[in-house]
PDB file of N, CA and C in Angstrom:
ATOM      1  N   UNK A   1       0.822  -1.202   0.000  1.00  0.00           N
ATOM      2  CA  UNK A   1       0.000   0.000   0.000  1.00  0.00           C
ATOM      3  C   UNK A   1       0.863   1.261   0.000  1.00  0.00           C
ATOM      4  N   UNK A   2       2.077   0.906   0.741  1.00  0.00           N
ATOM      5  CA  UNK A   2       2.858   2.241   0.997  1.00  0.00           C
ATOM      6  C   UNK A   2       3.836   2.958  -0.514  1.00  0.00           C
ATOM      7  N   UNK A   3       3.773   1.440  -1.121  1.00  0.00           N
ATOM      8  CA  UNK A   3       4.603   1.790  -2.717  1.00  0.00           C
ATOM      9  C   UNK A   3       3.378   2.148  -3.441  1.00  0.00           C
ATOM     10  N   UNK A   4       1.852   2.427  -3.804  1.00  0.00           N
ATOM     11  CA  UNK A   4       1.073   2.622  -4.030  1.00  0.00           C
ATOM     12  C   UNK A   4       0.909   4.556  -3.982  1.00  0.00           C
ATOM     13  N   UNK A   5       0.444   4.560  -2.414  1.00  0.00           N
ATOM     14  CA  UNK A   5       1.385   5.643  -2.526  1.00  0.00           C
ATOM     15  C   UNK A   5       2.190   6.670  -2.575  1.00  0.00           C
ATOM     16  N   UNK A   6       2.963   5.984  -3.043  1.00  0.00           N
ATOM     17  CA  UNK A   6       4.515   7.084  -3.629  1.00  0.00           C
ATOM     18  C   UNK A   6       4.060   7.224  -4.827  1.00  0.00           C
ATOM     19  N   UNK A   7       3.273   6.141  -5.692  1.00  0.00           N
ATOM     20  CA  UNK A   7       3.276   6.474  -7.774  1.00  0.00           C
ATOM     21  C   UNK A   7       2.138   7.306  -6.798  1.00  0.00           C
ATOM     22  N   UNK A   8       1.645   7.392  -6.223  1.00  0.00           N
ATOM     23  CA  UNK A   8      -0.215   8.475  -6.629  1.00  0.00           C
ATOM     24  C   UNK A   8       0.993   9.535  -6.303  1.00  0.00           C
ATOM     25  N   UNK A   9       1.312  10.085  -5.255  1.00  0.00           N
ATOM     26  CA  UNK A   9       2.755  11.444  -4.982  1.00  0.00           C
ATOM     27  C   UNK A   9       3.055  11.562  -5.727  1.00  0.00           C
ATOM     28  N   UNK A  10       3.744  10.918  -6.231  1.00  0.00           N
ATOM     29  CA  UNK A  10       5.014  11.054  -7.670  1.00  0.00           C
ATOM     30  C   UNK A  10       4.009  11.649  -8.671  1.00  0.00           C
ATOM     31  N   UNK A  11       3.018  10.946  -9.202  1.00  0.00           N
ATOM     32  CA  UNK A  11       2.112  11.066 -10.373  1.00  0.00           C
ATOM     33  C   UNK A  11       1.182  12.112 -10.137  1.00  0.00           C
ATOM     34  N   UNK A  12       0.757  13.177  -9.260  1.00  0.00           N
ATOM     35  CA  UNK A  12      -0.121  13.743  -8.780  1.00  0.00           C
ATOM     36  C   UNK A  12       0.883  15.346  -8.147  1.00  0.00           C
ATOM     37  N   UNK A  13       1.933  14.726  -8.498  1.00  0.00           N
ATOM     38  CA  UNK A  13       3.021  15.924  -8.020  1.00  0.00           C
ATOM     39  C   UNK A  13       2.356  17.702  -8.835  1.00  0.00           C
ATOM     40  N   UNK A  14       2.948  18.744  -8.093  1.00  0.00           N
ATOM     41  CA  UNK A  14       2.672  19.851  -8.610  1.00  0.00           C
ATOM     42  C   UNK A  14       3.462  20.057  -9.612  1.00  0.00           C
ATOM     43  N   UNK A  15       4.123  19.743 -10.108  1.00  0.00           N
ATOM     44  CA  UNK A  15       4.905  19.823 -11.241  1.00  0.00           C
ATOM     45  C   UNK A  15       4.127  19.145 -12.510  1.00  0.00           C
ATOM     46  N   UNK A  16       3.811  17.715 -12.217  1.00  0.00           N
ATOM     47  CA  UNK A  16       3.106  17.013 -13.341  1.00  0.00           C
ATOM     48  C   UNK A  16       1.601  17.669 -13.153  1.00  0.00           C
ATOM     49  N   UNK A  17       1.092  18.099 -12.609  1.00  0.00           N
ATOM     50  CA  UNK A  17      -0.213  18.831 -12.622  1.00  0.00           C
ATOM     51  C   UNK A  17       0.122  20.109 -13.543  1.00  0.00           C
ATOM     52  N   UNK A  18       1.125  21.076 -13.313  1.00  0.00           N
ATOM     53  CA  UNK A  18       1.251  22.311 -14.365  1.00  0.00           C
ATOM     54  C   UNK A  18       1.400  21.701 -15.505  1.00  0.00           C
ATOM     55  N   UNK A  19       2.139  20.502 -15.805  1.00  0.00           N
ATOM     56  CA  UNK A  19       2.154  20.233 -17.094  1.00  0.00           C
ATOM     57  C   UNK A  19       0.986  19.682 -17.881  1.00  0.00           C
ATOM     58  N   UNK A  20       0.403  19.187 -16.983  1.00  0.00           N
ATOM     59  CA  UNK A  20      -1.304  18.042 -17.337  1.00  0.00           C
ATOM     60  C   UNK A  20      -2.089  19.013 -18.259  1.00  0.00           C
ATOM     61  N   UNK A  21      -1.875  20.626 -17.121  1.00  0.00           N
ATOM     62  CA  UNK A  21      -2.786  21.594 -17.357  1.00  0.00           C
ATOM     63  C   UNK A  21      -2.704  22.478 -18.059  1.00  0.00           C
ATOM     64  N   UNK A  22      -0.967  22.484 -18.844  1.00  0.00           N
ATOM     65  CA  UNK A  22      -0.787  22.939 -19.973  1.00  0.00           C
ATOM     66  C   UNK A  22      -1.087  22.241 -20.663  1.00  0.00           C
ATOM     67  N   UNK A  23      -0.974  21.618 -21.023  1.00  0.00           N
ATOM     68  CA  UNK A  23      -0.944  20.075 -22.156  1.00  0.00           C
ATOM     69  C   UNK A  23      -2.884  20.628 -22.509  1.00  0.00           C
ATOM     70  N   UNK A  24      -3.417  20.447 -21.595  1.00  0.00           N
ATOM     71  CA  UNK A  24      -5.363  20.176 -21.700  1.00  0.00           C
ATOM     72  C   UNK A  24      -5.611  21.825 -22.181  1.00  0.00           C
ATOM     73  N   UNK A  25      -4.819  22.624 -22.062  1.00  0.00           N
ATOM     74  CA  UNK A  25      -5.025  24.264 -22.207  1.00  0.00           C
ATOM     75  C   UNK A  25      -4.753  24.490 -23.546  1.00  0.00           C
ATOM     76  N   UNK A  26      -3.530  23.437 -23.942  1.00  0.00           N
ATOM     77  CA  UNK A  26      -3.186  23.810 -25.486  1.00  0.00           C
ATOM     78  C   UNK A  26      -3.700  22.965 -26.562  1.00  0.00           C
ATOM     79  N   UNK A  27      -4.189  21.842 -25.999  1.00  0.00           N
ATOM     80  CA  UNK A  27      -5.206  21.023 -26.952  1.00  0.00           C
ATOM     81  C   UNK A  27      -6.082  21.890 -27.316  1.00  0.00           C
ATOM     82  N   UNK A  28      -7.123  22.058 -25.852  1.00  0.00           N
ATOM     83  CA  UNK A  28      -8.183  22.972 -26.279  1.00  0.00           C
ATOM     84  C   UNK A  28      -7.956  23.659 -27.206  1.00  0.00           C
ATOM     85  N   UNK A  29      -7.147  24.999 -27.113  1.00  0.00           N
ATOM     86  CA  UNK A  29      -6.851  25.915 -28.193  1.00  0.00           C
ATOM     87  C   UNK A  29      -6.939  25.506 -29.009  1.00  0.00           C
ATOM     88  N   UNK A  30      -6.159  24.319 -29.793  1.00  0.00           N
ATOM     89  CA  UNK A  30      -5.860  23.993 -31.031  1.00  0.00           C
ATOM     90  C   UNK A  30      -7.285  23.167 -31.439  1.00  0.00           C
ATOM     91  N   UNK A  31      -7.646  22.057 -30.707  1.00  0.00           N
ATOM     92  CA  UNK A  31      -9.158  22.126 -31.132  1.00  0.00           C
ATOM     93  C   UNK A  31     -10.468  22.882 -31.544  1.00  0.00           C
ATOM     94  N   UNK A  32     -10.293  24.508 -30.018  1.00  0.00           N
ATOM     95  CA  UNK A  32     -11.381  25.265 -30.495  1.00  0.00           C
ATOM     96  C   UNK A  32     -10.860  26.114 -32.004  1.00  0.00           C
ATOM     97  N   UNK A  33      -9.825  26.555 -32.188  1.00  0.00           N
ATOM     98  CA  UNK A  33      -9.611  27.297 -33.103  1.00  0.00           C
ATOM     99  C   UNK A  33      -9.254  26.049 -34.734  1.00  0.00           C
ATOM    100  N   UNK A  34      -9.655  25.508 -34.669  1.00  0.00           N
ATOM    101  CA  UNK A  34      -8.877  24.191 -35.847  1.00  0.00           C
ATOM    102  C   UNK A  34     -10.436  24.998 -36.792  1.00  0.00           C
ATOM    103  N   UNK A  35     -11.701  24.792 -36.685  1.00  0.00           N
ATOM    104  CA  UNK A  35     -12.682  25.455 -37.320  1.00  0.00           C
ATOM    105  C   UNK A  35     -12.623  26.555 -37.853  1.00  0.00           C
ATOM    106  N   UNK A  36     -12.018  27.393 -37.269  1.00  0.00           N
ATOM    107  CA  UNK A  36     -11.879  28.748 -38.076  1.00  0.00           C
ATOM    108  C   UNK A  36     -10.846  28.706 -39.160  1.00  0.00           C
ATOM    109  N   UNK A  37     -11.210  29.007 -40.423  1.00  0.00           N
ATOM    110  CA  UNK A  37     -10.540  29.079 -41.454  1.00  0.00           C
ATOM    111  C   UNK A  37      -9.089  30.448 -40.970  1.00  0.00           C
ATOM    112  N   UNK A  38      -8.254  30.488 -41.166  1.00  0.00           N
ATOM    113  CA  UNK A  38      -7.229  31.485 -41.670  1.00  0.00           C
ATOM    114  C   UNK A  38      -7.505  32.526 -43.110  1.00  0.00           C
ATOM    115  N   UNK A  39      -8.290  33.471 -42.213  1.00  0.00           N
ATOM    116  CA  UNK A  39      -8.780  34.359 -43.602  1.00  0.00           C
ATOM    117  C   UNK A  39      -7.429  34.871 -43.991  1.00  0.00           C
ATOM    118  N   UNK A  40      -6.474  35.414 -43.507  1.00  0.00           N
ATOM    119  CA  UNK A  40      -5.212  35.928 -43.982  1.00  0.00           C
ATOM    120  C   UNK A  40      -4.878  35.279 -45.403  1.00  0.00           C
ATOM    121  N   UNK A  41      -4.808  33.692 -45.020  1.00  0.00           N
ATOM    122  CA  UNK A  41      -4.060  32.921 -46.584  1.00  0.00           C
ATOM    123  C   UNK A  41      -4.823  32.884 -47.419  1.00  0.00           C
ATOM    124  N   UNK A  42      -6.012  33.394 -47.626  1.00  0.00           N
ATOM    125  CA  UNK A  42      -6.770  33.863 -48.839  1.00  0.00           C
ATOM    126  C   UNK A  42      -6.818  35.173 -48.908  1.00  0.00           C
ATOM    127  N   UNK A  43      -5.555  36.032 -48.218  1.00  0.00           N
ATOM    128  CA  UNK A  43      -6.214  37.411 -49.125  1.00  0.00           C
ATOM    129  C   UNK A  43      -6.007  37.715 -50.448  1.00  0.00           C
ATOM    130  N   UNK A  44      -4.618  37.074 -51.050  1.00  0.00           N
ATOM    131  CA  UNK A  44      -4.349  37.382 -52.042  1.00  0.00           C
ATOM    132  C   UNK A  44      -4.884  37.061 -53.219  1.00  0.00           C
ATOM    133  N   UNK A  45      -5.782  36.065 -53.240  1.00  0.00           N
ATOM    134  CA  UNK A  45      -6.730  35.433 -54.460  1.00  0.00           C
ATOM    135  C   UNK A  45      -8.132  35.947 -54.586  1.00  0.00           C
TER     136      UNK A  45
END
């Protein structure tokens, strides 16, 4: 139980949490914005 845990500590650490929560912050982004076209690369046509 006691090596149990150390992985939940280890794995639950504040360090791997900032990263979890970057990681889920920059998906999002790239998911919510993937729909919107880039009007810029059609200005020239």
């Amino acid at each position: 139980m006691d090596r149990l845990r150390a992985v939940g500590r280890w794995l639950f650490s504040r360090e791997n949490m900032f990263a979890l929560l970057l990681t889920i912050i920059i998906l999002l982004v790239i998911i919510l914005t993937a729909d919107a076209s880039p009007q810029w690369i059609y200005q020239g046509f």
